[in-house]
Protein backbone atom coordinates (compact mmCIF):
# COMPACT_ATOMS: atom_id res chain seq x y z
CA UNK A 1 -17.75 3.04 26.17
CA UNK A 2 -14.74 5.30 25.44
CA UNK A 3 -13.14 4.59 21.63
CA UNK A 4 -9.69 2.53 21.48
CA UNK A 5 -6.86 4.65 21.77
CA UNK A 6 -3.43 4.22 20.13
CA UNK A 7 -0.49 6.22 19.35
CA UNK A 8 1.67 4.26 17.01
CA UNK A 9 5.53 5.60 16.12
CA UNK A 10 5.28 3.06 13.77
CA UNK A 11 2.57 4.32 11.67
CA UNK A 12 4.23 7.81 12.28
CA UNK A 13 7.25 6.72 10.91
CA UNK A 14 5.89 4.74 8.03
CA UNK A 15 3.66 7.71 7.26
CA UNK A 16 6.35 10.34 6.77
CA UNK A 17 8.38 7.46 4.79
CA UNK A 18 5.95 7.81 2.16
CA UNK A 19 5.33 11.10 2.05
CA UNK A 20 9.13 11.13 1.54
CA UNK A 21 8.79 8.88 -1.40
CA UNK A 22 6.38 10.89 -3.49
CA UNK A 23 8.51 14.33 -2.97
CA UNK A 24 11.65 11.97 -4.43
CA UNK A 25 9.67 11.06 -7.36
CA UNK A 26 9.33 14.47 -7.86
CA UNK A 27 12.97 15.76 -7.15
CA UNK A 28 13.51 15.20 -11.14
CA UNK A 29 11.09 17.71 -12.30
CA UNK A 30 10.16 20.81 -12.35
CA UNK A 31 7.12 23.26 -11.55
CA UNK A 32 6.37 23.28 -15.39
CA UNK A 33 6.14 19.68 -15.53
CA UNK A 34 4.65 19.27 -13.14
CA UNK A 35 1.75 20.95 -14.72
CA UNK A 36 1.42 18.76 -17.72
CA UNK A 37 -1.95 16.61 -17.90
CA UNK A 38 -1.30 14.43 -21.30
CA UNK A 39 -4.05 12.63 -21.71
CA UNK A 40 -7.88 12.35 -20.06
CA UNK A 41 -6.36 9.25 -18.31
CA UNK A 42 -3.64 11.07 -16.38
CA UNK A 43 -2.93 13.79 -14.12
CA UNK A 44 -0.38 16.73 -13.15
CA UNK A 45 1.94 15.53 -10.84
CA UNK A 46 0.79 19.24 -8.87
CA UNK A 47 -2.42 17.43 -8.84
CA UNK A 48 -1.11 14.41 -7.23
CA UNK A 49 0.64 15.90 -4.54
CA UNK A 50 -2.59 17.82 -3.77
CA UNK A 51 -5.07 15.46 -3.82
CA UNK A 52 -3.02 12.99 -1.53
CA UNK A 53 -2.95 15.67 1.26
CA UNK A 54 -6.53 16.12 0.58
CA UNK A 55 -7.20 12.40 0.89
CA UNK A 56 -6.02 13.11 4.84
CA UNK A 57 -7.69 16.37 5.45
CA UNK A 58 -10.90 14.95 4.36
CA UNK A 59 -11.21 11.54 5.76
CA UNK A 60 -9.01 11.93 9.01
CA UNK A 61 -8.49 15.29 10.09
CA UNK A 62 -11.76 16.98 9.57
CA UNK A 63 -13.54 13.70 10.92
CA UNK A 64 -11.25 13.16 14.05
CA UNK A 65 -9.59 16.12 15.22
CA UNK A 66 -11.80 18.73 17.12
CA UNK A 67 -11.68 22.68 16.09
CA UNK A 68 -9.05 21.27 12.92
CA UNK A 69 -8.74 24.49 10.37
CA UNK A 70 -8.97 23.41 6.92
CA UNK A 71 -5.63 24.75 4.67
CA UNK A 72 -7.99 26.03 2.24
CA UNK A 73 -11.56 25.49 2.12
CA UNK A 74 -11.63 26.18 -1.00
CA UNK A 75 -9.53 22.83 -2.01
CA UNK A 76 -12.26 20.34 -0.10
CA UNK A 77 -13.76 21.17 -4.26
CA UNK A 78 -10.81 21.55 -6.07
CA UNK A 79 -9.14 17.99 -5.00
CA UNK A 80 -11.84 15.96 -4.42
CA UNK A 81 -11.08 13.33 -7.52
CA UNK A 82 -14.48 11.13 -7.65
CA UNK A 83 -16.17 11.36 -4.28
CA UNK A 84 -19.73 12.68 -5.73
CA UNK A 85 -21.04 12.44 -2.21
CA UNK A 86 -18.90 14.59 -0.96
CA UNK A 87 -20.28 17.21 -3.77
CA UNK A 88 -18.91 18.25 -7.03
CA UNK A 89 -15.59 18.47 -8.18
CA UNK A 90 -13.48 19.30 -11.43
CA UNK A 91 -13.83 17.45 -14.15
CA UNK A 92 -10.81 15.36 -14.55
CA UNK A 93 -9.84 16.16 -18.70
CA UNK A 94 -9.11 19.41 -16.98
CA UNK A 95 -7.01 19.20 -14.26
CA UNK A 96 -4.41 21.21 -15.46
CA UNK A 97 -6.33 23.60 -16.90
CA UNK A 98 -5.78 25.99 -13.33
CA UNK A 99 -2.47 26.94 -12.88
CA UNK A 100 -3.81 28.02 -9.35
CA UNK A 101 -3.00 27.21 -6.55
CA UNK A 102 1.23 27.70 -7.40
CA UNK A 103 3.47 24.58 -6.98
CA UNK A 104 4.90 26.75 -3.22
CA UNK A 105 0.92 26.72 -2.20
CA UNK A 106 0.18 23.20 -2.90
CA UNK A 107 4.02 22.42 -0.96
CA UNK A 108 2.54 24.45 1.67
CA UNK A 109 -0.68 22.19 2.09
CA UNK A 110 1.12 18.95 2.02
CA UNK A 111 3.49 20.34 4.75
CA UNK A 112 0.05 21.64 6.78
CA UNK A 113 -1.84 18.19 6.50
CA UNK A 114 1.42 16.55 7.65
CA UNK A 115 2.04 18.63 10.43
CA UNK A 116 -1.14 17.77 12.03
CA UNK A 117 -0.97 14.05 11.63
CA UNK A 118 1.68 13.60 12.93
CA UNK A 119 0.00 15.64 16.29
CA UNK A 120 -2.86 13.72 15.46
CA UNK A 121 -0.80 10.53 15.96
CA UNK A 122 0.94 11.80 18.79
CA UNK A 123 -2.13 12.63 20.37
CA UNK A 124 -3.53 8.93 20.81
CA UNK A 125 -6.42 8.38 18.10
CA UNK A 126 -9.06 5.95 17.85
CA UNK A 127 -8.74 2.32 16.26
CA UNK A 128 -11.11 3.70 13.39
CA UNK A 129 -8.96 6.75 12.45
CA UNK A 130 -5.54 4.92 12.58
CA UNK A 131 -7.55 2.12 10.10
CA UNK A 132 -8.23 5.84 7.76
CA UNK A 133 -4.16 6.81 8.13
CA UNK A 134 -3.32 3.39 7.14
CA UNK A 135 -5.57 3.26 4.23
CA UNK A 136 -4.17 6.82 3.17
CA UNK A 137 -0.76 5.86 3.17
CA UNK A 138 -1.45 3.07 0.83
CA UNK A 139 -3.75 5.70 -1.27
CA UNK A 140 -0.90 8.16 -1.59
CA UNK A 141 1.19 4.88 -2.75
CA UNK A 142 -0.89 3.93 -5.21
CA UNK A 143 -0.59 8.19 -6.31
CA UNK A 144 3.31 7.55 -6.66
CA UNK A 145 2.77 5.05 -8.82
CA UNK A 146 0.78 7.03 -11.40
CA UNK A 147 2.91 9.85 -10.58
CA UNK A 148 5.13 7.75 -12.37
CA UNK A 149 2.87 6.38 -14.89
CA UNK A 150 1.80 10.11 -15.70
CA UNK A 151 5.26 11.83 -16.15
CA UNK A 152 6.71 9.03 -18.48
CA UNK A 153 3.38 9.86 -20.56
CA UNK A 154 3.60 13.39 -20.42
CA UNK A 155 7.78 13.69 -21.19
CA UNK A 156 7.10 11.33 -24.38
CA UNK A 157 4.44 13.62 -25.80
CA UNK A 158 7.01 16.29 -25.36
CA UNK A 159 8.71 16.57 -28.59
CA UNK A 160 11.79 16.25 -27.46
CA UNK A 161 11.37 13.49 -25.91
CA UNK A 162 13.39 14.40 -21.94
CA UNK A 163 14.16 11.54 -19.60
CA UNK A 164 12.86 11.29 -16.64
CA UNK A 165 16.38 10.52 -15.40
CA UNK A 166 19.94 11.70 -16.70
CA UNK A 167 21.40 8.22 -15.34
CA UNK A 168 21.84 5.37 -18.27
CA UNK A 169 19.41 2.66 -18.44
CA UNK A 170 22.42 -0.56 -17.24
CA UNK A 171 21.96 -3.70 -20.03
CA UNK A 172 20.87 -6.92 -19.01
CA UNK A 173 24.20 -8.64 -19.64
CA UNK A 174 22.15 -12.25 -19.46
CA UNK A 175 19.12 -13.75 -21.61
CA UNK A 176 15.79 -14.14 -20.42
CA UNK A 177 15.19 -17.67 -18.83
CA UNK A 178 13.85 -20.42 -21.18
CA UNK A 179 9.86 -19.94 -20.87
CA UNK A 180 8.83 -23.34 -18.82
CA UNK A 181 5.42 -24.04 -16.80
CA UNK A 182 4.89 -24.10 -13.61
CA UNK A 183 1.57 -26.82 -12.60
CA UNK A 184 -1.10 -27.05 -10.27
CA UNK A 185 -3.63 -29.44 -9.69
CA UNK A 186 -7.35 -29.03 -9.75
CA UNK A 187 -9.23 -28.29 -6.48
CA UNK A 188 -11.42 -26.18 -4.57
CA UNK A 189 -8.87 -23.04 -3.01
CA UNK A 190 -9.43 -20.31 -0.36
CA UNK A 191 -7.95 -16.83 -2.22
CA UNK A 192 -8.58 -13.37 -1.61
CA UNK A 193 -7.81 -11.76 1.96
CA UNK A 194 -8.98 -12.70 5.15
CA UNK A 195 -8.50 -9.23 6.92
CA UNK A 196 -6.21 -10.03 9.26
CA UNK A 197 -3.97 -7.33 7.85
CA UNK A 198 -4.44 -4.40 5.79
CA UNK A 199 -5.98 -4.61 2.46
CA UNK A 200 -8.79 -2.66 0.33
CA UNK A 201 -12.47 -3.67 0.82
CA UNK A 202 -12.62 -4.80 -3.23
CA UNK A 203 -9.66 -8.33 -1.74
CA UNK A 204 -12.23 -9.16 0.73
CA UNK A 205 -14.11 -11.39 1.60
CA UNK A 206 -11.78 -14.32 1.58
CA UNK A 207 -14.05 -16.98 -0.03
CA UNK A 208 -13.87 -20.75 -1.95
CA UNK A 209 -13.47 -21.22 -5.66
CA UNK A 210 -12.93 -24.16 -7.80
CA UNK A 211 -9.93 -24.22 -9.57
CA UNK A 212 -9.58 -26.83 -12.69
CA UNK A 213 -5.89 -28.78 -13.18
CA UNK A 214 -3.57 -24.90 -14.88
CA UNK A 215 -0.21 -24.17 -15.72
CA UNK A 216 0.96 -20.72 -15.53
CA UNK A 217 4.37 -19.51 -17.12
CA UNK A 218 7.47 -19.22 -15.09
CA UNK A 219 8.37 -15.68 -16.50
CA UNK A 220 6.70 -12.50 -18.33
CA UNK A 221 6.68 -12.27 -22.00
CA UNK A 222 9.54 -10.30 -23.14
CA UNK A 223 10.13 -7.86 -25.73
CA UNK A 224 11.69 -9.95 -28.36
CA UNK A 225 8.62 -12.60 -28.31
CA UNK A 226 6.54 -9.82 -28.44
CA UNK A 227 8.03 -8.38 -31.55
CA UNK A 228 7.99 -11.66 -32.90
CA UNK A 229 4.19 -11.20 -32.65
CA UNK A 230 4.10 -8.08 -34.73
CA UNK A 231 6.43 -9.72 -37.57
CA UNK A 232 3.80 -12.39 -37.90
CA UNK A 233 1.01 -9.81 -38.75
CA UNK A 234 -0.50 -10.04 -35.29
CA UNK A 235 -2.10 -6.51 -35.60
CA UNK A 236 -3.82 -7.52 -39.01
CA UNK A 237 -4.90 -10.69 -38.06
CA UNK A 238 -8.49 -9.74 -36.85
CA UNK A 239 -8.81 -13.52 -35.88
CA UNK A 240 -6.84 -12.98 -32.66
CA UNK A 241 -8.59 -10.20 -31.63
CA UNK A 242 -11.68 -9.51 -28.99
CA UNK A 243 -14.32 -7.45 -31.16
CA UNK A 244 -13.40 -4.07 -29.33
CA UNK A 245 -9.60 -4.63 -29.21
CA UNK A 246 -9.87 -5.20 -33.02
CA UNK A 247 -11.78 -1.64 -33.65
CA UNK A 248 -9.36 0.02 -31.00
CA UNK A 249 -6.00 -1.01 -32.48
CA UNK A 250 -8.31 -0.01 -36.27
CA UNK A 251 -9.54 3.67 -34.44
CA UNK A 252 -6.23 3.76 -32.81
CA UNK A 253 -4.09 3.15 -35.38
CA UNK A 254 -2.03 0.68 -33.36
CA UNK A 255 0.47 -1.19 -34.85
CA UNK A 256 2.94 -1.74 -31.17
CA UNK A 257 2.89 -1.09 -27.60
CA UNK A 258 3.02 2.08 -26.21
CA UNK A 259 6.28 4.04 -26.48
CA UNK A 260 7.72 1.77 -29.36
CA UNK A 261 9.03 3.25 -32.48
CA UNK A 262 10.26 2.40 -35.56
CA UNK A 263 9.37 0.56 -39.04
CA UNK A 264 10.10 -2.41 -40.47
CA UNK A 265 10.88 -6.83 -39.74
CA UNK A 266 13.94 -6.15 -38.09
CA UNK A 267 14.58 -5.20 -33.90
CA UNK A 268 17.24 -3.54 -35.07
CA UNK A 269 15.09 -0.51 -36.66
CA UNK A 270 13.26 -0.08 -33.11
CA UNK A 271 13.56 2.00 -30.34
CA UNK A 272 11.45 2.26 -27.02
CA UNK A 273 10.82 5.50 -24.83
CA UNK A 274 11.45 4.91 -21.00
CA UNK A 275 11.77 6.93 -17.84
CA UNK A 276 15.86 6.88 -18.66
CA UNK A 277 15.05 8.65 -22.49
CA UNK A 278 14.86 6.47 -25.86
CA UNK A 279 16.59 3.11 -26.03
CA UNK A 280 17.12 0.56 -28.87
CA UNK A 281 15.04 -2.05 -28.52
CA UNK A 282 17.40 -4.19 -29.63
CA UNK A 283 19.10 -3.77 -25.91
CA UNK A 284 15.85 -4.61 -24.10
CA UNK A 285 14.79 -7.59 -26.16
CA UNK A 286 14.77 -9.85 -23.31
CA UNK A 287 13.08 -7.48 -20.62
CA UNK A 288 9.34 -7.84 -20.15
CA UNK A 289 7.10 -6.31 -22.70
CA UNK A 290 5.59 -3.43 -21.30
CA UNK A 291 2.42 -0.95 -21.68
CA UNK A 292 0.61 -2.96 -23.66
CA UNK A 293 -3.44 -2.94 -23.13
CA UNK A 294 -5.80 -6.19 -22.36
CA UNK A 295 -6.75 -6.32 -25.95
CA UNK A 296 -3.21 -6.75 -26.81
CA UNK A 297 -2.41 -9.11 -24.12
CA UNK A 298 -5.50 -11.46 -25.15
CA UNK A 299 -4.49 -11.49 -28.92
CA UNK A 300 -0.64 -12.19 -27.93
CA UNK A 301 -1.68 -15.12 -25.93
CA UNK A 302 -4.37 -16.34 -28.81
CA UNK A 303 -1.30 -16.05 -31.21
CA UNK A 304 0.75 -18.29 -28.99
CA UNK A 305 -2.16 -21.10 -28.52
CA UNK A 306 -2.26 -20.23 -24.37
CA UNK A 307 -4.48 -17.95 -22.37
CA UNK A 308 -4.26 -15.18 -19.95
CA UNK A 309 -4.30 -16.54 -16.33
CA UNK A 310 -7.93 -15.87 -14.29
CA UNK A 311 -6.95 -13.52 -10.91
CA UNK A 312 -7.56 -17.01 -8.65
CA UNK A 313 -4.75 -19.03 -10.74
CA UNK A 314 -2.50 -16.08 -10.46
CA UNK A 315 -2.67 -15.91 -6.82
CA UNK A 316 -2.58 -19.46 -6.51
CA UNK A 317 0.55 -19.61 -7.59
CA UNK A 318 1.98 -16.20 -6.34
CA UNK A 319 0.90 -16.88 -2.62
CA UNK A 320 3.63 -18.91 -1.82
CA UNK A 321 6.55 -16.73 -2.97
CA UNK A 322 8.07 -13.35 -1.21
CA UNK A 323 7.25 -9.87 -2.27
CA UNK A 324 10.29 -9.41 -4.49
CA UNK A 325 11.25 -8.11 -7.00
CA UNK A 326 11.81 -4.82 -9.42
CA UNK A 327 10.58 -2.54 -7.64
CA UNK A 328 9.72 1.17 -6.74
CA UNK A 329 12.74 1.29 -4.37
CA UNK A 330 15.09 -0.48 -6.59
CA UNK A 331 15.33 3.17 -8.54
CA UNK A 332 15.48 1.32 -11.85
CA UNK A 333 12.01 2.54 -13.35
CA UNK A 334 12.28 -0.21 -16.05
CA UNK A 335 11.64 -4.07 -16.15
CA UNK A 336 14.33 -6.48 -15.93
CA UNK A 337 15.19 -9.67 -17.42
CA UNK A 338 14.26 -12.77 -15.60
CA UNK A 339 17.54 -14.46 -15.54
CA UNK A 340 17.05 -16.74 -12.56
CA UNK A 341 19.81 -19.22 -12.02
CA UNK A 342 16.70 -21.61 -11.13
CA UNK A 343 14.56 -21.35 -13.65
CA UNK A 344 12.06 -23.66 -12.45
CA UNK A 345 11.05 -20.97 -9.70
CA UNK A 346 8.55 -18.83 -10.25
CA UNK A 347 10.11 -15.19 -11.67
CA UNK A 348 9.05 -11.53 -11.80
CA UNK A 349 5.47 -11.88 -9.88
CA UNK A 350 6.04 -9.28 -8.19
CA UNK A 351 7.76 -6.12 -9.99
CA UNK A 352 8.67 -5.54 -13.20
CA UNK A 353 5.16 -4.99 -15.04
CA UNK A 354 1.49 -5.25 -13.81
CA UNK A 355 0.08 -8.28 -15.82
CA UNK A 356 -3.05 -8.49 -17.22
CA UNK A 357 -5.68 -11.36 -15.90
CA UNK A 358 -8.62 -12.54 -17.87
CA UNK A 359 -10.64 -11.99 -14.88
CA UNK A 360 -13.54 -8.73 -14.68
CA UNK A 361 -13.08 -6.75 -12.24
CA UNK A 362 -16.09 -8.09 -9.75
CA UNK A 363 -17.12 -8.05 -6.10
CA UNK A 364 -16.02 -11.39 -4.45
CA UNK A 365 -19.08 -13.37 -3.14
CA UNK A 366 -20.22 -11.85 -0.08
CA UNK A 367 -18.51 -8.32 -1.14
CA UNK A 368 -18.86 -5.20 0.82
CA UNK A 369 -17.66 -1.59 0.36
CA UNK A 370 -17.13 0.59 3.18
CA UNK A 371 -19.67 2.61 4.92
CA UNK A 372 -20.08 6.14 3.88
CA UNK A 373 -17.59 8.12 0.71
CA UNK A 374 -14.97 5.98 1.02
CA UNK A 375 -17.77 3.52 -0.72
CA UNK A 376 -16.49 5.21 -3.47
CA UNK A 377 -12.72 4.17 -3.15
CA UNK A 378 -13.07 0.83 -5.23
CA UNK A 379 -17.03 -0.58 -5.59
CA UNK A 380 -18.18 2.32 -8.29
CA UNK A 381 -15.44 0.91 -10.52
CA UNK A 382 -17.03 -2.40 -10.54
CA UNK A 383 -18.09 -2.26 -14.62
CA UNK A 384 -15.98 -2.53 -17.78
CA UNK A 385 -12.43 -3.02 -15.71
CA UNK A 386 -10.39 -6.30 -16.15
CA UNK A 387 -7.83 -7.33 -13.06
CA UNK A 388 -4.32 -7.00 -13.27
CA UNK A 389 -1.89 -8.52 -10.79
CA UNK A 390 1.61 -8.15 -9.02
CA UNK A 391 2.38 -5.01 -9.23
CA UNK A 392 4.91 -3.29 -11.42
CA UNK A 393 8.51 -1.35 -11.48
CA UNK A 394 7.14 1.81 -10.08
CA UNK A 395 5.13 -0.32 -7.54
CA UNK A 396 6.08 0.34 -3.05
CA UNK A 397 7.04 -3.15 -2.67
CA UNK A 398 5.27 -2.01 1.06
CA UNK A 399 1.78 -1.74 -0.86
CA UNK A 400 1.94 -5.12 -2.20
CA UNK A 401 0.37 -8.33 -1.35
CA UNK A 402 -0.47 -11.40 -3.31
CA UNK A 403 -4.13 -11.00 -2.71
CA UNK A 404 -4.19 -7.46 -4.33
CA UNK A 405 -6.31 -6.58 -7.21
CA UNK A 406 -5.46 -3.37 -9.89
CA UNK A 407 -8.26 -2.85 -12.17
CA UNK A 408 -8.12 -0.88 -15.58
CA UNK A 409 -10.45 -0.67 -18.48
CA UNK A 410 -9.10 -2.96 -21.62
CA UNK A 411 -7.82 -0.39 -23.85
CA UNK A 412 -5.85 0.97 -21.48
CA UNK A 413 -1.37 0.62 -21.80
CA UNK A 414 -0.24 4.31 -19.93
CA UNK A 415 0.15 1.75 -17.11
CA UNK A 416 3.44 -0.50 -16.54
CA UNK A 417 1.29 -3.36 -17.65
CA UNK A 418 2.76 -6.91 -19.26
CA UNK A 419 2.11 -10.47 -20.10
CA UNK A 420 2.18 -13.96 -18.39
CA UNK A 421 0.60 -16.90 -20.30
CA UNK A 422 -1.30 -19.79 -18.53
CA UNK A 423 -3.10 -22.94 -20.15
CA UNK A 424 -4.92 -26.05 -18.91
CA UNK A 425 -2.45 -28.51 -17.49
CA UNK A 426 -2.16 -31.00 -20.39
């Protein structure tokens, strides 16, 4: 039986929409920036672009598309990010440690790769290898957003401190909503995805789970609650603190979330580093507080008497609601306030900051990776991670979905990651 055929404009347009996108996020920088690894977390944005064109060449075009000539065969190596079955690679710490291939070369391959999907599409292509472009286009969108993630990293450890962008960062004129609960009952729910439409293996299989009476706040936590935190000796109160989050902050010498500055009880003596340069926090005290790790989301909620929400209770309640929000293509690269003129609706669950779940990052009952390397893509993470939800500022709102699931380890706060409380329904 001959494979399904299908040539899709559709995907053809969608897929040179995104590869659109990432070159924009990079229209602010330059070839020596782009070269900057900051931290064994992150990568050169070089990196990014290559390894997205490699995530094509690999799984679609050397797979599907008979007598295909590689760009390089020397980059099926240098790209490859964590595939070990597809055989060794670079180790990550040192991805900018080769200044070879030049930013023009690595241009060059993304231009090559591009070319011949788009013949690839044009061509008619089987159901399986339009399933791969999809999933690729969403891979290379999850790549912008750590573009983004990485360059606000790398500019702050620059000692000078650039912006990302030479536009002001525009002041909330209004105050965050009053924080209220939303409530929902107790009950046995269907959540993750049913595969009707596209989503990663690690949302599937949709599946029952019993849900006890919850209450999950309307907003995000902002910045002025959180510094309330700190001025009540939240990061010497080793009370509030999981074990490891209390010798991290110790080790780490944390005393605030990433990209805060400044000394003393006051708001006034802060500032905070974003994508538009260094701003006093005192303007952004009612915007979501942002980059701060699990460990530090756990302890803020302890401090406040609530809880983080569990992934189910978050989707419970975001499932409902639109994909809206602050996002990617809203430009701003910051999180807003949540000024809703109705605050009893649900605010910010998508947008604004990725926000921290108490949930591990598991298989659902019934899980199942894909066949083959793209096994890889999510399952081998499946230890030490916790969940995070609704996606962030520098987040495609196209990528998004209620039923998807980030994943970091706790320590982690490079990421545009924030705070919603939840507590038993009283």
């Amino acid at each position: 039986m001959n494979p399904v055929m299908s040539s899709s404009p559709a995907l053809a347009k969608h897929f040179s929409a995104v590869r659109k996108q990432t070159e924009d996020l990079c229209a602010p920088l330059s070839a020596e920036d782009m070269m900057v690894q900051s931290s064994a977390d992150a990568s050169p944005v070089k990196w990014h672009l290559a390894h997205t064109s490699w995530f094509f060449e690999v799984f679609i075009l050397r797979e599907f598309v008979p007598g295909y000539r590689e760009f390089n065969p020397d980059f099926i190596w240098l790209f490859n990010s964590y595939y070990k079955s597809l055989g060794e690679h670079p180790e990550k710490k040192l991805r900018a440690s080769f200044s070879r291939p030049g930013l023009a070369t690595v241009l060059d391959y993304r231009c090559h790769v591009e070319e011949a999907i788009h013949k690839f599409i044009e061509s008619g292509m089987p159901l399986e290898a339009e399933n791969r472009i999809i999933l690729g286009v969403n891979h290379e969108q999850q790549h912008q957003e750590l573009i983004a993630t990485d360059i606000k990293h790398a500019l702050w450890m620059d000692p000078l401190h650039p912006a990302y962008l030479s536009t002001p960062l525009l002041r909330d004129a209004e105050a965050a909503q009053e924080l209220c609960w939303a409530s929902y009952p107790e009950g046995i729910r269907e959540v993750g995805s049913d595969g009707s439409s596209f989503c990663f293996d690690n949302e599937m299989p949709r599946h029952r789970e019993f849900i006890e009476a919850f209450r999950i706040a309307r907003r995000t936590v902002t910045c002025a609650e959180y510094f309330q935190f700190m001025k009540d000796g939240g990061y010497r109160r080793p009370e509030l603190w999981l074990s490891e989050g209390w010798d991290t902050i110790l080790s780490q010498g944390w005393a605030a979330p990433l990209y805060w500055h400044g000394h003393g009880d006051s708001i006034e003596d802060w500032s905070v580093f974003t994508m538009h340069g260094d701003r006093p926090l005192a303007e952004l005290a009612e915007t979501p507080v942002c980059h701060v790790s699990c460990f530090e989301a756990e302890a803020y909620a302890r401090a406040a008497g609530k809880r983080l929400p569990t992934e189910a209770e978050w989707e419970i309640a975001a499932s409902p609601l639109p994909i809206e929000g602050n996002l990617l293509e809203g430009a701003c690269f910051h999180p807003r306030v949540a000024a809703d003129a109705i605050p009893s609706i649900l605010s910010q669950m998508f947008g604004d900051v990725w926000e921290w779940t108490r949930s591990p990052y598991v298989g659902y009952p019934g899980y199942e990776s894909l066949p083959g390397a793209l096994g890889e893509y999510n399952g081998k993470f499946m230890c030490n991670q916790m969940v995070l939800r609704g996606g962030s500022v520098v987040t495609p709102a196209s990528h998004l979905r209620a039923t998807y699931r980030n994943f970091f380890a706790p320590p982690a706060r490079w990421q545009f990651s924030g705070i919603r409380l939840a507590d038993v329904e009283p």
